[in-house]
N, C-alpha and C. Protein backbone atom coordinates (compact mmCIF):
# COMPACT_ATOMS: atom_id res chain seq x y z
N UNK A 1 -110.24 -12.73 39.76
CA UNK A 1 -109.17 -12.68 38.79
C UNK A 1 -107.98 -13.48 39.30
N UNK A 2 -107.73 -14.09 38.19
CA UNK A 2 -106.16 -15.09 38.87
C UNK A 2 -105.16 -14.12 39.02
N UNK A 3 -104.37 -14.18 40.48
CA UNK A 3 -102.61 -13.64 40.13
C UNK A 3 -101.71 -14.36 39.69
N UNK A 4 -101.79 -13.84 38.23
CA UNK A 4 -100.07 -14.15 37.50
C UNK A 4 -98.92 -13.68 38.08
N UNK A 5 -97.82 -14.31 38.63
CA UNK A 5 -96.60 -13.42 38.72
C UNK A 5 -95.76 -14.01 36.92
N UNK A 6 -95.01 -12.70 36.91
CA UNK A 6 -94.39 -12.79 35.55
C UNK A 6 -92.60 -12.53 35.67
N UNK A 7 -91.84 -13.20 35.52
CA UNK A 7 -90.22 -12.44 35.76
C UNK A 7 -89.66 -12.54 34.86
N UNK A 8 -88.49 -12.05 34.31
CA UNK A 8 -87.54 -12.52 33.31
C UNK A 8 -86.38 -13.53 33.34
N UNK A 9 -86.50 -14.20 32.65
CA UNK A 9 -85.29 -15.03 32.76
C UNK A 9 -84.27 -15.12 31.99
N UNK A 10 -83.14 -13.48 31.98
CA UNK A 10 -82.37 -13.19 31.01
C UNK A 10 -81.14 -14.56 30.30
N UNK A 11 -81.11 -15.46 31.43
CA UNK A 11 -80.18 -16.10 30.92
C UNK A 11 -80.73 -17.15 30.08
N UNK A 12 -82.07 -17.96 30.47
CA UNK A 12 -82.51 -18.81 29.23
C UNK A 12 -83.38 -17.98 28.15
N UNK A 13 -83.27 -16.17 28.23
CA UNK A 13 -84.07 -16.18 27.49
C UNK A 13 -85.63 -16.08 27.29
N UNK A 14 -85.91 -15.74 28.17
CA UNK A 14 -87.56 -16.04 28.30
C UNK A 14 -88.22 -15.23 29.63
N UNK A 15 -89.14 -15.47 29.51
CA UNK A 15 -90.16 -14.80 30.28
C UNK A 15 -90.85 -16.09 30.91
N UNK A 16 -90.86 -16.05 32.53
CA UNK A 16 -91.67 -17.43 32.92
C UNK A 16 -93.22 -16.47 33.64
N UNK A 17 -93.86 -17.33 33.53
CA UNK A 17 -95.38 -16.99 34.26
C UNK A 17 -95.78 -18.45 35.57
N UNK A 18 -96.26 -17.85 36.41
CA UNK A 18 -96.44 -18.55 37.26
C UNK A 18 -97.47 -18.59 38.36
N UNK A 19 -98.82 -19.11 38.34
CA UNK A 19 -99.68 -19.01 39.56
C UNK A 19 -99.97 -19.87 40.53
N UNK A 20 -100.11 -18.94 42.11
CA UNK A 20 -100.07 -19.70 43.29
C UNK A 20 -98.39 -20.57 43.02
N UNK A 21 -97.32 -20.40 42.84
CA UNK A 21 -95.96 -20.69 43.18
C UNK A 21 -95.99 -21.55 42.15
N UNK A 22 -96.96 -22.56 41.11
CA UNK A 22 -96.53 -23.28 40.05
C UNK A 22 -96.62 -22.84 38.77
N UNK A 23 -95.10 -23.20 37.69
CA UNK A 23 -95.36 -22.85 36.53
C UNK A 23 -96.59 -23.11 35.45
N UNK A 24 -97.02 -22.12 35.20
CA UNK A 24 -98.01 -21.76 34.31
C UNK A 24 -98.15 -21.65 33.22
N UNK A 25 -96.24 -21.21 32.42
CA UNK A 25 -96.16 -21.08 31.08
C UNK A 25 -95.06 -20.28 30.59
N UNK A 26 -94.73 -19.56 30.02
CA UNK A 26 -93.02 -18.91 29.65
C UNK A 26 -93.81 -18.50 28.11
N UNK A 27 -92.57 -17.25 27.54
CA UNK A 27 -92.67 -17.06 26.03
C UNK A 27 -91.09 -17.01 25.93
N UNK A 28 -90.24 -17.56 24.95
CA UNK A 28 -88.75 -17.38 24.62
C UNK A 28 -88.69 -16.08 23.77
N UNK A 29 -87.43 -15.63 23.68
CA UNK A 29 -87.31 -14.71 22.65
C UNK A 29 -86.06 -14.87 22.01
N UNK A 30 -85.47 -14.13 20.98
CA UNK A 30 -84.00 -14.28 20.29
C UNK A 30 -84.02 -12.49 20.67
N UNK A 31 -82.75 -11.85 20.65
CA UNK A 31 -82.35 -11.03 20.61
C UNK A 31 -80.78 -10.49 18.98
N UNK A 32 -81.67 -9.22 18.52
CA UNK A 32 -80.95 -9.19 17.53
C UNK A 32 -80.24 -8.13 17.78
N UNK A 33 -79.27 -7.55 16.92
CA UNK A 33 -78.87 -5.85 17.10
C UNK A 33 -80.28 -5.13 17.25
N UNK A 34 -81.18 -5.08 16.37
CA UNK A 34 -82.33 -4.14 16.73
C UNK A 34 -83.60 -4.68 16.75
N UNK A 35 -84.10 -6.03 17.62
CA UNK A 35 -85.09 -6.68 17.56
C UNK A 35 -84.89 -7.73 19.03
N UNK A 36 -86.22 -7.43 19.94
CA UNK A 36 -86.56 -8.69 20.19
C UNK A 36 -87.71 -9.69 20.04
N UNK A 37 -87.20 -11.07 19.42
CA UNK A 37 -88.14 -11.56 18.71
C UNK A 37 -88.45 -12.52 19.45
N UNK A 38 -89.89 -12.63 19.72
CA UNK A 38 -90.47 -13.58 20.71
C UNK A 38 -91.20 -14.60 19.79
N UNK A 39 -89.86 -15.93 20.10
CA UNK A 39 -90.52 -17.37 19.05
C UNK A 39 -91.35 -18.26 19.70
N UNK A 40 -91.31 -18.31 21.17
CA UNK A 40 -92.31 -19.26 21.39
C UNK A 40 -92.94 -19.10 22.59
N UNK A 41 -94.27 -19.53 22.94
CA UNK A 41 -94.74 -19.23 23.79
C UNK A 41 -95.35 -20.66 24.29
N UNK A 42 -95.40 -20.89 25.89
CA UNK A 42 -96.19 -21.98 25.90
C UNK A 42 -97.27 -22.18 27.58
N UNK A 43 -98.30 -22.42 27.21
CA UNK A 43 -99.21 -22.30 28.18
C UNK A 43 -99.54 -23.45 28.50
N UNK A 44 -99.26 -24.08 30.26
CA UNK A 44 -100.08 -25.22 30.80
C UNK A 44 -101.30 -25.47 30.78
N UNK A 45 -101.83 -26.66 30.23
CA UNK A 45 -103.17 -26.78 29.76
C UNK A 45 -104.22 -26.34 30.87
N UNK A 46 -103.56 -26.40 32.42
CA UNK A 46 -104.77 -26.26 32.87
C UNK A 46 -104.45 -25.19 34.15
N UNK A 47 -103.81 -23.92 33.03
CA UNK A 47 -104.13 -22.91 33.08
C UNK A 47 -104.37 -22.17 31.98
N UNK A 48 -105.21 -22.80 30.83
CA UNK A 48 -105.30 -21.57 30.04
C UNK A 48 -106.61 -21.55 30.27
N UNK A 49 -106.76 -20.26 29.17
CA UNK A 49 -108.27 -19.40 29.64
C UNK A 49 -107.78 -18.40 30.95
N UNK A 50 -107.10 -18.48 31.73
CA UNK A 50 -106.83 -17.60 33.03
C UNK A 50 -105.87 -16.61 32.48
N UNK A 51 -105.30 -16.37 31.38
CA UNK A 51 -104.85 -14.74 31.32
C UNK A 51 -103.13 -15.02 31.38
N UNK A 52 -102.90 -16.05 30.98
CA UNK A 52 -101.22 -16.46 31.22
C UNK A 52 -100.45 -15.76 30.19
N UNK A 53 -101.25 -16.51 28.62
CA UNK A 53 -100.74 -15.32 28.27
C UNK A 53 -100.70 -14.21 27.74
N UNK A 54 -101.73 -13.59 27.44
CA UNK A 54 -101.55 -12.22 27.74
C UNK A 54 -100.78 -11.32 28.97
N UNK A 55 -100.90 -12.15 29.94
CA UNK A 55 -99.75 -11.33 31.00
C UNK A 55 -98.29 -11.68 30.53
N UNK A 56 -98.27 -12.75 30.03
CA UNK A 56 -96.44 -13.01 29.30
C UNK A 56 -96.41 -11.93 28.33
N UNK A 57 -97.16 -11.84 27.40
CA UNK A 57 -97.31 -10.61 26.25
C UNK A 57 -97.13 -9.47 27.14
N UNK A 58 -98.34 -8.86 27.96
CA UNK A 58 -97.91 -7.10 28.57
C UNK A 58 -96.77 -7.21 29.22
N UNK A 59 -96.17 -8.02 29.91
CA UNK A 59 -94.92 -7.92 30.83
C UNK A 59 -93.72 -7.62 30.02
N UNK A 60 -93.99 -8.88 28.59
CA UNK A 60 -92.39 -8.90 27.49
C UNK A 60 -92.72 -7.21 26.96
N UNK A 61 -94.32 -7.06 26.95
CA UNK A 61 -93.90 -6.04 25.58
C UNK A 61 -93.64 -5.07 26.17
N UNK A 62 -93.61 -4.77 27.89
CA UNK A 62 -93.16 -3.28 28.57
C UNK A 62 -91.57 -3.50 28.17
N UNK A 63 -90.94 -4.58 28.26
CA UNK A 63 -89.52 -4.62 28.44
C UNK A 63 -88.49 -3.98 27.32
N UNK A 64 -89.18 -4.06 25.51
CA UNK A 64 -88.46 -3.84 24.74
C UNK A 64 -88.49 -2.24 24.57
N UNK A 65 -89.23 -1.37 25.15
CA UNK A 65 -89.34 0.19 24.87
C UNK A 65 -88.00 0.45 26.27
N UNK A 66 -87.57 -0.22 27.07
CA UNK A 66 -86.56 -0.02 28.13
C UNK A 66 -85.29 -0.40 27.62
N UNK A 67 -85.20 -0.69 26.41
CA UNK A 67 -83.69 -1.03 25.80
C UNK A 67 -84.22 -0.18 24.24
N UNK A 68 -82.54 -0.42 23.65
CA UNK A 68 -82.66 0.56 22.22
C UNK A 68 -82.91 -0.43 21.23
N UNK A 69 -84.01 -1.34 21.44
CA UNK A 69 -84.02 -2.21 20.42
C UNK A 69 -85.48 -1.98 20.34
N UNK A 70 -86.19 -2.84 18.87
CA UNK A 70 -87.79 -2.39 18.89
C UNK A 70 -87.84 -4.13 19.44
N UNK A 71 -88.96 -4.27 19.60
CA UNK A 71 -90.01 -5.18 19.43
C UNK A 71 -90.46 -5.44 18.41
N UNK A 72 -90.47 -7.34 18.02
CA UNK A 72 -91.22 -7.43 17.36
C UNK A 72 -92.02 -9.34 17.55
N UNK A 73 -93.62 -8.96 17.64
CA UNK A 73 -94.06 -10.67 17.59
C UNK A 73 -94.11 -11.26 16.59
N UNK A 74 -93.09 -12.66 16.89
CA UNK A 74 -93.36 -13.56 16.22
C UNK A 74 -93.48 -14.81 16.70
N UNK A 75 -94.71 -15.00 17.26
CA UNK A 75 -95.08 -16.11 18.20
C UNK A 75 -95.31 -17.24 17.93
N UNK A 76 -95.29 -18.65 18.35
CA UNK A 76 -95.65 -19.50 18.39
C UNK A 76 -96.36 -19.93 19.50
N UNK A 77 -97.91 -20.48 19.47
CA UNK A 77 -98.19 -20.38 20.79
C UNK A 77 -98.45 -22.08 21.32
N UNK A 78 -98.54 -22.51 21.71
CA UNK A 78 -98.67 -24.27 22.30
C UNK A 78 -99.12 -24.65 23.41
N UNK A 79 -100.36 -25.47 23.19
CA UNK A 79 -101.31 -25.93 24.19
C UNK A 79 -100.34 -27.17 25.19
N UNK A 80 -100.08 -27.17 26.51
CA UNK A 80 -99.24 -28.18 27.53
C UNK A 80 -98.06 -27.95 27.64
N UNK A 81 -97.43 -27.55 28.83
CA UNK A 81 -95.78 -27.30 29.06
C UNK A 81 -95.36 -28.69 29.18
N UNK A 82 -94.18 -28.92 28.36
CA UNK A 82 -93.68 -29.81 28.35
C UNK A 82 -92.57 -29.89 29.23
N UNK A 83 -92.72 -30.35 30.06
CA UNK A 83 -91.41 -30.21 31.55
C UNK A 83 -89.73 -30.60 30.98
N UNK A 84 -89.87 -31.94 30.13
CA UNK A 84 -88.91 -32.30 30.01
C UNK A 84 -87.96 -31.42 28.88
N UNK A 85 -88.73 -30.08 28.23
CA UNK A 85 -87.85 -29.68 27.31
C UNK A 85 -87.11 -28.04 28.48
N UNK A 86 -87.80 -28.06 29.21
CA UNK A 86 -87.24 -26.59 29.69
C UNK A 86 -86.45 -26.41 30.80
């Protein structure tokens, strides 16, 4: 099984994923009064199939039951991290 590490990255917003020390992939979210809405998600081509993201998914979705807001997906998901946008 691959190890994902997963952290938050409250200030851009997002959730990064990362295996063996290189990025792997991220999901963004918006934050509302009572919603966090996760718009995009994006997985390096050559790590998918290894579980990136679904571990971005269980990690974000423990986070919104720890604040008074709900959860909610609204994903976009995209094959290749594009370096130059993040």
């Amino acid at each position: 099984m691959t190890d994902i590490h997963v952290v938050h990255d409250p200030d851009r917003l997002r959730y990064r994923a990362s295996i063996g020390g290189e990025a792997a992939g991220f999901a963004e979210y918006l934050l509302t009064d009572e919603l966090i809405v996760f718009t995009h998600t994006d997985v390096e081509r050559r790590f998918e199939g290894k579980g990136v993201g679904s571990a971005l998914a269980r990690f974000a979705g423990r986070r919104p039951r720890s604040r008074p807001t709900q959860g909610h997906a609204a994903v976009s998901v995209h094959q290749g991290l594009d370096r130059t946008a993040s």
